[in-house]
N, C-alpha and C. Protein backbone atom coordinates (compact mmCIF):
# COMPACT_ATOMS: atom_id res chain seq x y z
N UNK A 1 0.84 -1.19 0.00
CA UNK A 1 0.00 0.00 0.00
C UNK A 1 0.88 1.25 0.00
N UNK A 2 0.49 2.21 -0.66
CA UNK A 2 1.35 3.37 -1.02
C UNK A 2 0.83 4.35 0.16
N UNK A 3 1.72 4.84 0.61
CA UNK A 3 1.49 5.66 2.07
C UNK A 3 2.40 6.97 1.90
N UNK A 4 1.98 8.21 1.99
CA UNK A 4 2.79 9.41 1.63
C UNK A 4 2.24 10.29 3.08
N UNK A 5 3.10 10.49 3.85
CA UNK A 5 2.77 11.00 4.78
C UNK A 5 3.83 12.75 4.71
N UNK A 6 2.76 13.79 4.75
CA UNK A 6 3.80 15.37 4.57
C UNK A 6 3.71 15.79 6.21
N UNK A 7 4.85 16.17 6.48
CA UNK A 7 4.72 17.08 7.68
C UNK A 7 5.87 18.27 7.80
N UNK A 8 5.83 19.31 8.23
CA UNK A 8 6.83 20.05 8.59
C UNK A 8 5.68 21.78 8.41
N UNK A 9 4.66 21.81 7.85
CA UNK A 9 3.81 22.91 7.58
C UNK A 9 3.91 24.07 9.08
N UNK A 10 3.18 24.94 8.52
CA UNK A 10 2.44 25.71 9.31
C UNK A 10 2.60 26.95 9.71
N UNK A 11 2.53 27.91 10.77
CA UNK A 11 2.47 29.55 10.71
C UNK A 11 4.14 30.39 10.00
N UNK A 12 4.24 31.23 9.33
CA UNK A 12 5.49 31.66 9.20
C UNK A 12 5.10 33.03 8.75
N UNK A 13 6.30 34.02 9.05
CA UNK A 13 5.89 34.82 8.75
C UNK A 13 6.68 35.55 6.75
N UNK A 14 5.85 36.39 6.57
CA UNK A 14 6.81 36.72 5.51
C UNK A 14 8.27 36.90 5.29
N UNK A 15 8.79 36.05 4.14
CA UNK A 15 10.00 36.13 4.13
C UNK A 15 10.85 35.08 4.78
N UNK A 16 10.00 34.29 5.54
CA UNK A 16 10.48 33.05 6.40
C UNK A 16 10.44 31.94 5.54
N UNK A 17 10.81 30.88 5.94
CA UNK A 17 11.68 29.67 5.50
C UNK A 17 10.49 28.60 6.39
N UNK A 18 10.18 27.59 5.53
CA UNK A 18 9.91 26.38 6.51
C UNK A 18 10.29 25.43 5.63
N UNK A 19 10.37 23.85 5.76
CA UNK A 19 11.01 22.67 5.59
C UNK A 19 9.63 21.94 5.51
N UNK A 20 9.50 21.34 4.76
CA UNK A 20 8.30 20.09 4.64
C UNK A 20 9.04 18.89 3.96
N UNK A 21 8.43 17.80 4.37
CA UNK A 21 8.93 16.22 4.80
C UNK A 21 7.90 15.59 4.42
N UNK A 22 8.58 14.22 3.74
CA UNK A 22 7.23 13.31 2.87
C UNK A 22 7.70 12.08 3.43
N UNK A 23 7.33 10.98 3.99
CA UNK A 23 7.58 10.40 4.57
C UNK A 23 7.02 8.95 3.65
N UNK A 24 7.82 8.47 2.42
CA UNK A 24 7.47 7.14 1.75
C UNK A 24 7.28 6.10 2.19
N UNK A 25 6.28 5.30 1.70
CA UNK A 25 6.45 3.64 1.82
C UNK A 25 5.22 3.02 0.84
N UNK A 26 5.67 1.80 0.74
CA UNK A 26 4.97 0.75 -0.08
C UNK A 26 5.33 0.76 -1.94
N UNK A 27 6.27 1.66 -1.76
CA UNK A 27 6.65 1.42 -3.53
C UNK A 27 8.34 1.76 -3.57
N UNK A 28 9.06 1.88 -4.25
CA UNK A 28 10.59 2.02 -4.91
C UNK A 28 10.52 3.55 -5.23
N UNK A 29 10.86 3.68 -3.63
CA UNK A 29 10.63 5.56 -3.70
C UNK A 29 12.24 6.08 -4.31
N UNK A 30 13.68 5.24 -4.59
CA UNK A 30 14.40 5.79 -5.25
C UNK A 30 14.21 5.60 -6.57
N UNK A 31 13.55 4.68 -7.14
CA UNK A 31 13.02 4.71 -9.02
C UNK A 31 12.33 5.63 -9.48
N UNK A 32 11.59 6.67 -8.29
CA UNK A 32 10.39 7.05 -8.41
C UNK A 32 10.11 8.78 -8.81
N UNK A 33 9.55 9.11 -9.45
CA UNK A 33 9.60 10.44 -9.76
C UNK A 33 8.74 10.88 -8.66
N UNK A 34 9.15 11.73 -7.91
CA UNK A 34 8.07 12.58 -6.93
C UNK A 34 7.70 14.02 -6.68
N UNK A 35 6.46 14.27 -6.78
CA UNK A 35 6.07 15.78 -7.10
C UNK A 35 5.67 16.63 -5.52
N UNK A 36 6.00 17.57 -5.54
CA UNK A 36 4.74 18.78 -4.62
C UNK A 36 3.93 19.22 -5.19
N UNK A 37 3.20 19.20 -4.92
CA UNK A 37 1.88 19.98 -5.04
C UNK A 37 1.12 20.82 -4.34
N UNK A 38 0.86 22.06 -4.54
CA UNK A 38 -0.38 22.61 -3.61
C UNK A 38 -1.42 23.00 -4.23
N UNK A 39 -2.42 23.69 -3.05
CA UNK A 39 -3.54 24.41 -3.43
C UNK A 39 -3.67 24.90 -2.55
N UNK A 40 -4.05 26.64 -2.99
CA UNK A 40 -4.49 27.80 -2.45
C UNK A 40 -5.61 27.68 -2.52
N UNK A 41 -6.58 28.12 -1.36
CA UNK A 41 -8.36 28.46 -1.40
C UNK A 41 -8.66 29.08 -2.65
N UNK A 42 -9.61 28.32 -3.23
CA UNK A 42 -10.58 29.02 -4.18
C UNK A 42 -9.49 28.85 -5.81
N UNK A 43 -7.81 28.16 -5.53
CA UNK A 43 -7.53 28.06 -6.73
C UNK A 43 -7.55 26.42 -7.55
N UNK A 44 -6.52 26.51 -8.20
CA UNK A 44 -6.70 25.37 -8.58
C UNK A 44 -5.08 24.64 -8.11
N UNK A 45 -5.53 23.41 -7.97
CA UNK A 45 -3.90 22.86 -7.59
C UNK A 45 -2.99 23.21 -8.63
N UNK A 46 -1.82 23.08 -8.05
CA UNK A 46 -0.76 23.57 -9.23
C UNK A 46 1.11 23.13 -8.78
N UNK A 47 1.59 22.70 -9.76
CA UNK A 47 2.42 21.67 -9.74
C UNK A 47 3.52 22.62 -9.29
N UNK A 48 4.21 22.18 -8.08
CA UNK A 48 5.48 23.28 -7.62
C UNK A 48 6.63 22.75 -7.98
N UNK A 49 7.09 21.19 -7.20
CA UNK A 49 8.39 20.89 -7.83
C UNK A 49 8.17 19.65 -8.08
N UNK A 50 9.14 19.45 -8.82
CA UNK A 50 9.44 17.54 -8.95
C UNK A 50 11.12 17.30 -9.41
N UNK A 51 11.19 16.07 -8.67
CA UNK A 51 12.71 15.27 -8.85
C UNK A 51 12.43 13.74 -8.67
N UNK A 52 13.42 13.13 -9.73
CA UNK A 52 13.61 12.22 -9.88
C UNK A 52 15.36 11.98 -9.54
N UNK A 53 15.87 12.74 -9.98
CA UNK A 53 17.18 12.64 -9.35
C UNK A 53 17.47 14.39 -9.08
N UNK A 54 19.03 14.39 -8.62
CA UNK A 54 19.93 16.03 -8.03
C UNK A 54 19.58 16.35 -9.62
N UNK A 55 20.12 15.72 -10.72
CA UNK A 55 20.09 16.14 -12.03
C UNK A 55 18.93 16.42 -12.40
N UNK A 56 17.30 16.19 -12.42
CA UNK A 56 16.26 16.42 -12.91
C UNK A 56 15.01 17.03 -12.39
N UNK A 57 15.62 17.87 -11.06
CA UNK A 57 14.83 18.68 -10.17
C UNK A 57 14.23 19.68 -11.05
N UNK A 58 12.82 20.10 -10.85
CA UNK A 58 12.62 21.07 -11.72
C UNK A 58 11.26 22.05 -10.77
N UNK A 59 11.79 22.90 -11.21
CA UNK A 59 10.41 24.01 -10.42
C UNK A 59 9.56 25.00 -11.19
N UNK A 60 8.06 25.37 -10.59
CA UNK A 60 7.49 25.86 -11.68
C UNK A 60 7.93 27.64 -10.92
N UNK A 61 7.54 28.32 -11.92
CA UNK A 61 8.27 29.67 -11.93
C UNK A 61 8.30 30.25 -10.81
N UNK A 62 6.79 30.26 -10.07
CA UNK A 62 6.51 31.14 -8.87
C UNK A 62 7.77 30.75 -7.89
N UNK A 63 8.31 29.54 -8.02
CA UNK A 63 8.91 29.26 -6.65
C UNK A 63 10.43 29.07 -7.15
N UNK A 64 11.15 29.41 -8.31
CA UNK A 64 12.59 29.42 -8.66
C UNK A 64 13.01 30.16 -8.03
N UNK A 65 14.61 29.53 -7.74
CA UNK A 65 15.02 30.62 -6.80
C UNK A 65 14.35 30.52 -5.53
N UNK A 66 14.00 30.18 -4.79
CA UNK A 66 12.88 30.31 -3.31
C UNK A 66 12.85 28.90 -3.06
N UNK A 67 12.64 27.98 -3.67
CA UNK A 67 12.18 26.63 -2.68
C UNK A 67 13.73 25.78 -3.43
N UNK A 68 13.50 24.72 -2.58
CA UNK A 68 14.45 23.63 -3.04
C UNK A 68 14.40 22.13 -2.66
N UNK A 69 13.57 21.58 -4.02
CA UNK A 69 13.15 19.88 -3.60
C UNK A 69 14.78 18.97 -3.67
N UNK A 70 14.21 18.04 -2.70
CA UNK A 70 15.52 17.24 -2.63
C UNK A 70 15.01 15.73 -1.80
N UNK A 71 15.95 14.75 -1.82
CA UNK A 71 15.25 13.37 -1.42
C UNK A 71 16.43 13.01 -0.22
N UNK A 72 16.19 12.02 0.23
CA UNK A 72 16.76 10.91 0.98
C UNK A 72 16.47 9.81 0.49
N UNK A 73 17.29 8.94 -0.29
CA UNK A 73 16.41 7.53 -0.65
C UNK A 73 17.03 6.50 0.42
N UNK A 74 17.97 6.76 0.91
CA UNK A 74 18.22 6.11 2.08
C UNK A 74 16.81 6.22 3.46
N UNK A 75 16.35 7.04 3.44
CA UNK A 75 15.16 7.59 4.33
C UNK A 75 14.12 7.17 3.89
N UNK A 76 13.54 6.76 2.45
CA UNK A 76 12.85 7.12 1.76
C UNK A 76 11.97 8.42 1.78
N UNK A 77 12.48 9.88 1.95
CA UNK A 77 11.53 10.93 2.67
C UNK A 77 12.00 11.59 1.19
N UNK A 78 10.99 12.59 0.91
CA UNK A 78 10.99 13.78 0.17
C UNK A 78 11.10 14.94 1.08
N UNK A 79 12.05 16.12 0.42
CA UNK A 79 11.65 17.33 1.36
C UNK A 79 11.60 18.20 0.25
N UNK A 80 10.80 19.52 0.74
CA UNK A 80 10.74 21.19 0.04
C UNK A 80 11.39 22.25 1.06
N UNK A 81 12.62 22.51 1.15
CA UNK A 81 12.79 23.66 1.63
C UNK A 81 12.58 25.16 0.71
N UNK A 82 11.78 26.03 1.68
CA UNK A 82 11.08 27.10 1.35
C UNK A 82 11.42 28.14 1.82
N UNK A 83 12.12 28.90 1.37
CA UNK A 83 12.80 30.32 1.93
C UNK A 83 12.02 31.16 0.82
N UNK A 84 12.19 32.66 1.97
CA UNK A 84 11.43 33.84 1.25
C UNK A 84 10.16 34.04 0.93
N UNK A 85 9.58 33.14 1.86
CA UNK A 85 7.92 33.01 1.68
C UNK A 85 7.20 33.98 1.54
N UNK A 86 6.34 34.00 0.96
CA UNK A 86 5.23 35.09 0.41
C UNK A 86 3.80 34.64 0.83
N UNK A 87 3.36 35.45 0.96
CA UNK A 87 1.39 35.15 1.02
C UNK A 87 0.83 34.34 0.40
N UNK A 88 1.29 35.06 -0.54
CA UNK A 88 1.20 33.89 -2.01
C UNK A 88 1.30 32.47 -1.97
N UNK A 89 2.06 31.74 -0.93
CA UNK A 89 2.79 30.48 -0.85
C UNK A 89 2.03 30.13 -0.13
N UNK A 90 0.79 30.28 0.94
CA UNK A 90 -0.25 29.91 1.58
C UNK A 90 -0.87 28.87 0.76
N UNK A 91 -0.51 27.94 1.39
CA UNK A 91 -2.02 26.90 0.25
C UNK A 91 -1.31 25.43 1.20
N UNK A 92 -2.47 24.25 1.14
CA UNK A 92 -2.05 22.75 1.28
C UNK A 92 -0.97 22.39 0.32
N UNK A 93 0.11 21.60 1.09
CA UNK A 93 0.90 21.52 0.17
C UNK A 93 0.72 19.59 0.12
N UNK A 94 0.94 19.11 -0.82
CA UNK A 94 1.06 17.67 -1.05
C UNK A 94 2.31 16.97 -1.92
N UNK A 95 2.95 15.87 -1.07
CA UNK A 95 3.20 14.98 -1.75
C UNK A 95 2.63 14.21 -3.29
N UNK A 96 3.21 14.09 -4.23
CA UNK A 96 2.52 13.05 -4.46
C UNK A 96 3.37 12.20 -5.54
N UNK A 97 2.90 11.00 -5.90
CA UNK A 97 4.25 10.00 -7.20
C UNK A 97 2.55 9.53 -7.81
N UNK A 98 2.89 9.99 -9.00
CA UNK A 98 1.52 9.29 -10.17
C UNK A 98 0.00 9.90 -9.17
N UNK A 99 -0.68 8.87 -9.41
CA UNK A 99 -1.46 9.28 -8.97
C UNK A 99 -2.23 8.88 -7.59
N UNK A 100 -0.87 8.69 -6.40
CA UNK A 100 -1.22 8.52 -5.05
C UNK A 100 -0.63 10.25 -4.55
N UNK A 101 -1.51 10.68 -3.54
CA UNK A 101 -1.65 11.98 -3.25
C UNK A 101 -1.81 11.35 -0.88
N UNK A 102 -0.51 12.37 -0.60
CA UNK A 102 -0.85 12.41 0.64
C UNK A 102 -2.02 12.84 1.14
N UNK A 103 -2.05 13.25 2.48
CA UNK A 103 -2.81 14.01 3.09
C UNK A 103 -2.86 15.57 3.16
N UNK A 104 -1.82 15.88 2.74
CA UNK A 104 -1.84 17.10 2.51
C UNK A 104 -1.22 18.03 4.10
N UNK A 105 -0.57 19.09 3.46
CA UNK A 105 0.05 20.06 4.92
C UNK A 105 0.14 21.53 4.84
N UNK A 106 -0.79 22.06 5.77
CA UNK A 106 -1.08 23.46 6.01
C UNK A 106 0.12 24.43 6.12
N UNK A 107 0.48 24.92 5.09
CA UNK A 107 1.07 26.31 5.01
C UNK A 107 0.87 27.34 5.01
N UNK A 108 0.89 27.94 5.91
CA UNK A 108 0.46 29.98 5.89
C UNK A 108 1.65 30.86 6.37
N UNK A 109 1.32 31.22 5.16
CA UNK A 109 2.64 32.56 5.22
C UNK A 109 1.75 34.43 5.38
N UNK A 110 1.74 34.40 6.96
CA UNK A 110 0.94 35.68 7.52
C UNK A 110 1.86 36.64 8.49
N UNK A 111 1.50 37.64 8.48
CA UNK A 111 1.98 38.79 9.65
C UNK A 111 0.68 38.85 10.51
């Protein structure tokens, strides 16, 4: 059973940094291409990073420069470190590989 567990979310203020953690099991999480994902209220989800290896990390525009996906396959864990947070960056953020999707983890970036 494919199990994606995110944690590391929650209050920050602008311009701050937080760390989120994906916690794999039940598939060949180093073969595996793995994405973030979030969603902001009222938008639509929207694809932030993905890596399959150091070589094929890729990010969508809003967050170049600012976040940085990276793995442990020894751990099997995914992480997003997130510096320079914006308002903007408020939304559930998710794990996910194909089409298994964590639970999802509350990010708010407020004063």
């Amino acid at each position: 059973e494919v199990q994606l567990v995110e944690s590391g979310g929650g209050l920050v203020q602008p311009g701050g940094s937080l760390r989120l953690s994906c916690a794999a099991s039940g598939f060949t999480f180093s073969l595996s291409r793995m994405n973030w994902v979030r969603q902001a209220p009222g938008k639509e989800r929207e694809l932030v990073a993905s890596i399959l290896d150091v070589l094929s990390a890729s990010y969508s525009d809003f967050v170049k420069g600012r976040f940085t996906i990276s793995r442990d396959n020894a751990k099997n864990t995914l992480y997003l470190q997130m510096n320079s947070l914006k308002t903007d960056d408020t939304a559930v953020y998710y794990c996910t590989i194909c089409s298994y999707w964590g639970h999802g983890i509350q990010v708010t970036v407020s004063s």
